[in-house]
Protein backbone atom coordinates (compact mmCIF):
# COMPACT_ATOMS: atom_id res chain seq x y z
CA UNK A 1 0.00 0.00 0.00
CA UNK A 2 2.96 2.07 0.93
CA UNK A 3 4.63 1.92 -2.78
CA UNK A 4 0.48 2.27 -4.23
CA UNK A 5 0.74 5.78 -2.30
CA UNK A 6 3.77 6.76 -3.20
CA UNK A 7 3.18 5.82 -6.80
CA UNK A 8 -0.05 7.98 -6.35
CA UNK A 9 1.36 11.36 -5.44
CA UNK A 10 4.28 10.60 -8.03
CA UNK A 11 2.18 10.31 -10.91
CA UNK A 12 -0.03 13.69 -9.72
CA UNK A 13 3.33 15.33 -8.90
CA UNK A 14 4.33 15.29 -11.99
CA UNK A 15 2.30 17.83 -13.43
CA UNK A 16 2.81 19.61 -10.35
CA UNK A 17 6.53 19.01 -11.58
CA UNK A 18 5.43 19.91 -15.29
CA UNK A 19 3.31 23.41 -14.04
CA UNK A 20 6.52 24.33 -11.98
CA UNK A 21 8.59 24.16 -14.92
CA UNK A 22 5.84 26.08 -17.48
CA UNK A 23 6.20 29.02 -14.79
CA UNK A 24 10.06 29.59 -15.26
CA UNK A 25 9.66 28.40 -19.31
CA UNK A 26 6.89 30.67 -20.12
CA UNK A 27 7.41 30.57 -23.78
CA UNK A 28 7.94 26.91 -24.63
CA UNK A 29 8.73 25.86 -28.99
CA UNK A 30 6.50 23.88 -30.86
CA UNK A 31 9.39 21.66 -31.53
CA UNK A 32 10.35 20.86 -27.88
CA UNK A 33 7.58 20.38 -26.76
CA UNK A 34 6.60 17.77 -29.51
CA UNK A 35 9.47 15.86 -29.10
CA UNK A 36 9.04 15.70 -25.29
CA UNK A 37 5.21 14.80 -25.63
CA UNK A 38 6.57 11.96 -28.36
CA UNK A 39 9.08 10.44 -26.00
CA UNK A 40 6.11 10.17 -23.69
CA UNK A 41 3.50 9.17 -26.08
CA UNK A 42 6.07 6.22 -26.48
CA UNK A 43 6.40 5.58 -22.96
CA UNK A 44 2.72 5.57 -22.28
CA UNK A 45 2.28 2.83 -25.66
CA UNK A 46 4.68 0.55 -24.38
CA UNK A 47 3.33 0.58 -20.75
CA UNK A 48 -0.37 -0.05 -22.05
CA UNK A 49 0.51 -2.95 -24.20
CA UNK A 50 3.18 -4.31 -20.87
CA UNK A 51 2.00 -3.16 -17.89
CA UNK A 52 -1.80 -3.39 -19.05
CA UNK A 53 -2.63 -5.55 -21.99
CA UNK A 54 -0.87 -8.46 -21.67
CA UNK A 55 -0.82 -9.03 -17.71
CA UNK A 56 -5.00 -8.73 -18.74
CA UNK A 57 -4.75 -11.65 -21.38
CA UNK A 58 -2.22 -13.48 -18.20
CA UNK A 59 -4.66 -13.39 -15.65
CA UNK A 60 -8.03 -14.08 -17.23
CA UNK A 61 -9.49 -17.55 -18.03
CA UNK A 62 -10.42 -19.35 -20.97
CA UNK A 63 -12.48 -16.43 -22.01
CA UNK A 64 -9.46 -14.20 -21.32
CA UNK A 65 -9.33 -12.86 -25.16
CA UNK A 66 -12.58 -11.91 -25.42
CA UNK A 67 -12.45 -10.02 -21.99
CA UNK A 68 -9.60 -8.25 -22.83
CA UNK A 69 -10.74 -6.86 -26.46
CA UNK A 70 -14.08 -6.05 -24.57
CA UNK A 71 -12.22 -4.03 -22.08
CA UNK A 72 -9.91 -2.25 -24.51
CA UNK A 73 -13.07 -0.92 -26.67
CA UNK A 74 -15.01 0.07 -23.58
CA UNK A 75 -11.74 1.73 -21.84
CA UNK A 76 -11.55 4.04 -25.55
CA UNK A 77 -15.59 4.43 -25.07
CA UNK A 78 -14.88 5.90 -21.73
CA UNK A 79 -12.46 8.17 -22.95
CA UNK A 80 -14.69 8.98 -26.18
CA UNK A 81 -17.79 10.00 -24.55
CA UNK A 82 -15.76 12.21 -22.17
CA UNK A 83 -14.61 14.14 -25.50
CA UNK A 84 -17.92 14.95 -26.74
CA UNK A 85 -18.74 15.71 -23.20
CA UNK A 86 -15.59 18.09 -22.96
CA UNK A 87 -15.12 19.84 -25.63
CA UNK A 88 -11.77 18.67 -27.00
CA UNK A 89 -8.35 19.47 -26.65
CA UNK A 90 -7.29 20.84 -29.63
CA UNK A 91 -10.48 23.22 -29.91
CA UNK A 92 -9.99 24.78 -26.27
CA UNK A 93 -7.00 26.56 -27.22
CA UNK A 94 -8.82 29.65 -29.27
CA UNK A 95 -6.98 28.95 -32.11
CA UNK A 96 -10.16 29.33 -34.40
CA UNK A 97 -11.41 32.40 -32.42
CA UNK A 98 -11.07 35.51 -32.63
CA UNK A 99 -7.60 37.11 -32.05
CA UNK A 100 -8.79 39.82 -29.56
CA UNK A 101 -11.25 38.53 -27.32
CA UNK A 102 -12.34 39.88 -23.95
CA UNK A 103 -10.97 38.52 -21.49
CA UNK A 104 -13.88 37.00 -19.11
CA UNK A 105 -14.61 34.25 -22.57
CA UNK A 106 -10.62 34.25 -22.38
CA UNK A 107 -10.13 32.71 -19.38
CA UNK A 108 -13.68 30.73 -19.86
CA UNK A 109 -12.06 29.07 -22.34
CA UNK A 110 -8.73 28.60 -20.68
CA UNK A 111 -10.22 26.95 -17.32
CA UNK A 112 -12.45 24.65 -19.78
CA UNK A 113 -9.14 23.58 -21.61
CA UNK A 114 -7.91 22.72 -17.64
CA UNK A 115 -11.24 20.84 -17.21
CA UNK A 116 -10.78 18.72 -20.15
CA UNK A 117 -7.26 18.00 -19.15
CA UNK A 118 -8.31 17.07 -15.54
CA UNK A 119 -11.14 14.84 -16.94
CA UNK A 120 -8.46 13.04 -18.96
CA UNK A 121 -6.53 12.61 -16.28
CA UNK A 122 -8.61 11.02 -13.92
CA UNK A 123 -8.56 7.35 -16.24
CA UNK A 124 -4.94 7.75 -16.39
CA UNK A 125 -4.99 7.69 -12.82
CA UNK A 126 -6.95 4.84 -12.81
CA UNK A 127 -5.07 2.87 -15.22
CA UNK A 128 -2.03 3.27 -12.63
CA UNK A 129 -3.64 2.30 -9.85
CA UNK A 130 -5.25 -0.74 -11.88
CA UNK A 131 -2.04 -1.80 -12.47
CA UNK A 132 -0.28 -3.19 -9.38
CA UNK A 133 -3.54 -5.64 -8.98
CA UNK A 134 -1.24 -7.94 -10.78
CA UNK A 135 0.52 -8.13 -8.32
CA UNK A 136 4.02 -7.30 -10.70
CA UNK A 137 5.69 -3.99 -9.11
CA UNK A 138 8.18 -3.52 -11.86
CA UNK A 139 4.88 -3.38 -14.97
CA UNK A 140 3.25 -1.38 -12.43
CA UNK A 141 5.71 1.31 -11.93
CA UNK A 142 6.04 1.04 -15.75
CA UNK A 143 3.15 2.18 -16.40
CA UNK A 144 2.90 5.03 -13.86
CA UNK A 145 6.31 6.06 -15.14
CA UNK A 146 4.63 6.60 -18.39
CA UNK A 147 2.08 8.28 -17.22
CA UNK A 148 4.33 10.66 -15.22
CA UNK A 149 6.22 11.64 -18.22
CA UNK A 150 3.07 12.41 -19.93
CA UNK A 151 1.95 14.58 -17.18
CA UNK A 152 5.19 16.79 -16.71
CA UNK A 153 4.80 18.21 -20.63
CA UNK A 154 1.22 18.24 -19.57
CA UNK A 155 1.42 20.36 -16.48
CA UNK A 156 3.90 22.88 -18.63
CA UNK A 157 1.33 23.81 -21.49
CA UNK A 158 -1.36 24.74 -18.99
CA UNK A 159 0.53 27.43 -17.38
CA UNK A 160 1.21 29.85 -20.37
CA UNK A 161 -2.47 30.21 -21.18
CA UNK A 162 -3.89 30.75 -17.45
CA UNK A 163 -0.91 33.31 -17.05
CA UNK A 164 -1.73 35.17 -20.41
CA UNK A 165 -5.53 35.07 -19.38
CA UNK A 166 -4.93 37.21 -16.76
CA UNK A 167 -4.77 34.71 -13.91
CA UNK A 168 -2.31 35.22 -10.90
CA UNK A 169 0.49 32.99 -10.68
CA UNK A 170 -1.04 31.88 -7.14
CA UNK A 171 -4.28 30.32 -8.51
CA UNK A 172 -2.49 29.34 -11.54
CA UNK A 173 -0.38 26.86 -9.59
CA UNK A 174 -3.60 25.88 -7.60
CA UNK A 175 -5.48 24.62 -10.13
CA UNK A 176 -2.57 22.96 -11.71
CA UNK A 177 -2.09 21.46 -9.20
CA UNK A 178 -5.49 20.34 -8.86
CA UNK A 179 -5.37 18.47 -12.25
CA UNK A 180 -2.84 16.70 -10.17
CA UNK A 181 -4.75 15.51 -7.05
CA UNK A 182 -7.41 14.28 -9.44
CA UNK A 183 -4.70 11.69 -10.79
CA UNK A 184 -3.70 11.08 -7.13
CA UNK A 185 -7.80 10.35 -6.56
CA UNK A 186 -7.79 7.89 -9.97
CA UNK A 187 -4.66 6.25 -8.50
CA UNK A 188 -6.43 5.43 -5.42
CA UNK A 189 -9.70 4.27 -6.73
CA UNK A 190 -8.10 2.07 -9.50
CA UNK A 191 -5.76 -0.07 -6.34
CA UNK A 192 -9.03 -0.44 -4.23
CA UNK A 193 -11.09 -1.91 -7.49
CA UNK A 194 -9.09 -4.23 -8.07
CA UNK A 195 -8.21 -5.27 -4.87
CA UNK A 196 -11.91 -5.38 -3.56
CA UNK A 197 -12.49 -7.98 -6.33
CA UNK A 198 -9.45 -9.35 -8.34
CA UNK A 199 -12.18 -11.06 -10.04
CA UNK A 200 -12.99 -7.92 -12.74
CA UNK A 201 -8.93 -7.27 -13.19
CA UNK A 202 -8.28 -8.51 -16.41
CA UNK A 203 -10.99 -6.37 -17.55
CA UNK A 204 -9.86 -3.81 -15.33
CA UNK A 205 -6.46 -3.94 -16.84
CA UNK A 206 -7.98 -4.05 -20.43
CA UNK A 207 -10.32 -1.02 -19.85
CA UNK A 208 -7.26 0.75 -18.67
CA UNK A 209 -5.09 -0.11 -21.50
CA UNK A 210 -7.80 1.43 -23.61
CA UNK A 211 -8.21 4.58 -22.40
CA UNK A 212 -4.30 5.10 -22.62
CA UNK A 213 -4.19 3.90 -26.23
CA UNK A 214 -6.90 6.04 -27.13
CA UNK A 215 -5.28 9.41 -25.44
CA UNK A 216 -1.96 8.14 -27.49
CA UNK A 217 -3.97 8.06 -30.92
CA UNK A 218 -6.66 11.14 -30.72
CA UNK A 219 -4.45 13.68 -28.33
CA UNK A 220 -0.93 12.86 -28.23
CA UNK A 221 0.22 11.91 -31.65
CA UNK A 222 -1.91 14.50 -33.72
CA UNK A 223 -1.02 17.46 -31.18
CA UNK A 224 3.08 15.98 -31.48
CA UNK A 225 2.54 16.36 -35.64
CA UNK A 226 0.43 19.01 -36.18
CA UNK A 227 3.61 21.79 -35.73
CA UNK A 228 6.32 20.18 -38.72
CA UNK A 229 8.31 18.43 -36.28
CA UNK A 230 6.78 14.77 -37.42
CA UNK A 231 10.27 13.02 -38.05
CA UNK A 232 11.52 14.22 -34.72
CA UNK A 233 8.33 13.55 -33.01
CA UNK A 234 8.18 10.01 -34.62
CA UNK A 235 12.07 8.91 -33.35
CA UNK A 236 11.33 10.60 -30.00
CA UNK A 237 8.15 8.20 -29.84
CA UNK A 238 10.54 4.93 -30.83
CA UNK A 239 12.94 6.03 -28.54
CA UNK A 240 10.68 5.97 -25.53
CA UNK A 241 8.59 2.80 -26.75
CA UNK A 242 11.80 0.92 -26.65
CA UNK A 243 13.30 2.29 -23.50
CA UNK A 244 10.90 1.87 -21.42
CA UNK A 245 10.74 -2.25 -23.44
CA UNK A 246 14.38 -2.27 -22.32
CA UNK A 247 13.65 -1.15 -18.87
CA UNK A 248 10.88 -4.45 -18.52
CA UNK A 249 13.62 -6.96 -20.47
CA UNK A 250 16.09 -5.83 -17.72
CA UNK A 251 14.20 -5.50 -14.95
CA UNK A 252 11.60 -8.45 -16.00
């Protein structure tokens, strides 16, 4: 329960980490930050498929297939239906808006992009927690390792816009670092699931799996190619898919 905790408040802390960082880099490139979201795009693959996927197919029964596709679909549902709930990502940022706007709708639109981000998060932090039902430490912290890298590039971007909105620094960190605690919460709640019933893990697992495959495909890897840093973005994504394969072979 101990490492569960600690695993918790590391995986929140990173975009506590992340915001921290977007404070003294106000003005972060396109190009950075693609490759940095890459790298963890490829972290976050290669924990779903180790840490998630196949510990799901490991520990079902003879039905064990079926569950897991099941729970991979219904983990990307999940994730879908909180998009057309949210509006998404990409259309938060005002890009299509217009280029003066007052600065109440400003900041509307700046604390709904936080929202979305927070709602996001919350499966991630399930998906961690969901994770060390298998009972396998090293997958486990895998997979909350990947979703701590995602988080830090995550917790940068937020800060420019609340800044420029008008927001103090003050509540700025705040409610960065409330998209944190949510993760923390999602941590939590994924560890007692499973460990209330190990009977629903491999679905658990799957479901969890899904929703981080789906944040890979619709958020990360559009947003990490939509600047003209694709080649750079696509190595950085190899290079953490196969670090973090290295890091189970050795540690495995």
């Amino acid at each position: 329960m101990k490492l569960v905790l600690l695993t918790a408040l590391g995986v929140g802390g990173a975009t506590i980490i992340g915001a921290l960082i977007g404070f003294i880099f106000k003005k972060i490139s396109h190009k950075f930050s693609d490759v940095v979201l890459s790298f963890a795009a490829g972290v976050m693959l290669a924990a779903a498929v180790i840490g998630l996927i196949i510990p799901s197919l490991e520990n079902g029964n003879k039905f064990s297939l079926l569950i897991c596709i099941a729970g991979v679909f219904c983990g990307a549902v999940c994730i879908n239906v909180a998009d057309k709930v949210v509006p998404h990502l990409h259309k938060l940022a005002g890009k299509d808006e217009e280029s003066h706007p007052e600065k109440t709708q400003r900041l509307n639109k700046v604390l709904l992009f936080v929202f979305a981000i927070a709602i996001h998060n919350l499966p991630e932090g399930i998906a961690a927690g969901v994770s060390f039902g298998t009972g396998n430490d090293t997958e486990a912290l895998i997979v909350a390792g990947g979703i701590a890298l995602q988080n830090i590039p995550e917790g940068m971007v937020i800060i420019g816009p609340m800044l420029a909105a008008g927001m103090s620094h003050k509540r700025t960190l705040v409610i960065a670092s409330l998209t944190g605690i949510i993760e923390i919460i999602g941590t939590l709640l994924g560890y007692f699931a499973v460990s209330i019933s190990s009977a629903i893990l491999p679905f658990a697992l799957a479901f969890a799996g899904g929703t981080m495959l789906y944040v890979i495909s619709d958020e990360m890897i559009p947003e990490t190619h939509a600047h003209g840093s694709e080649r750079g973005a696509t190595y950085s994504l190899l290079i953490g898919f196969c670090l973090m394969l290295a890091v189970d072979f050795l540690l495995g």
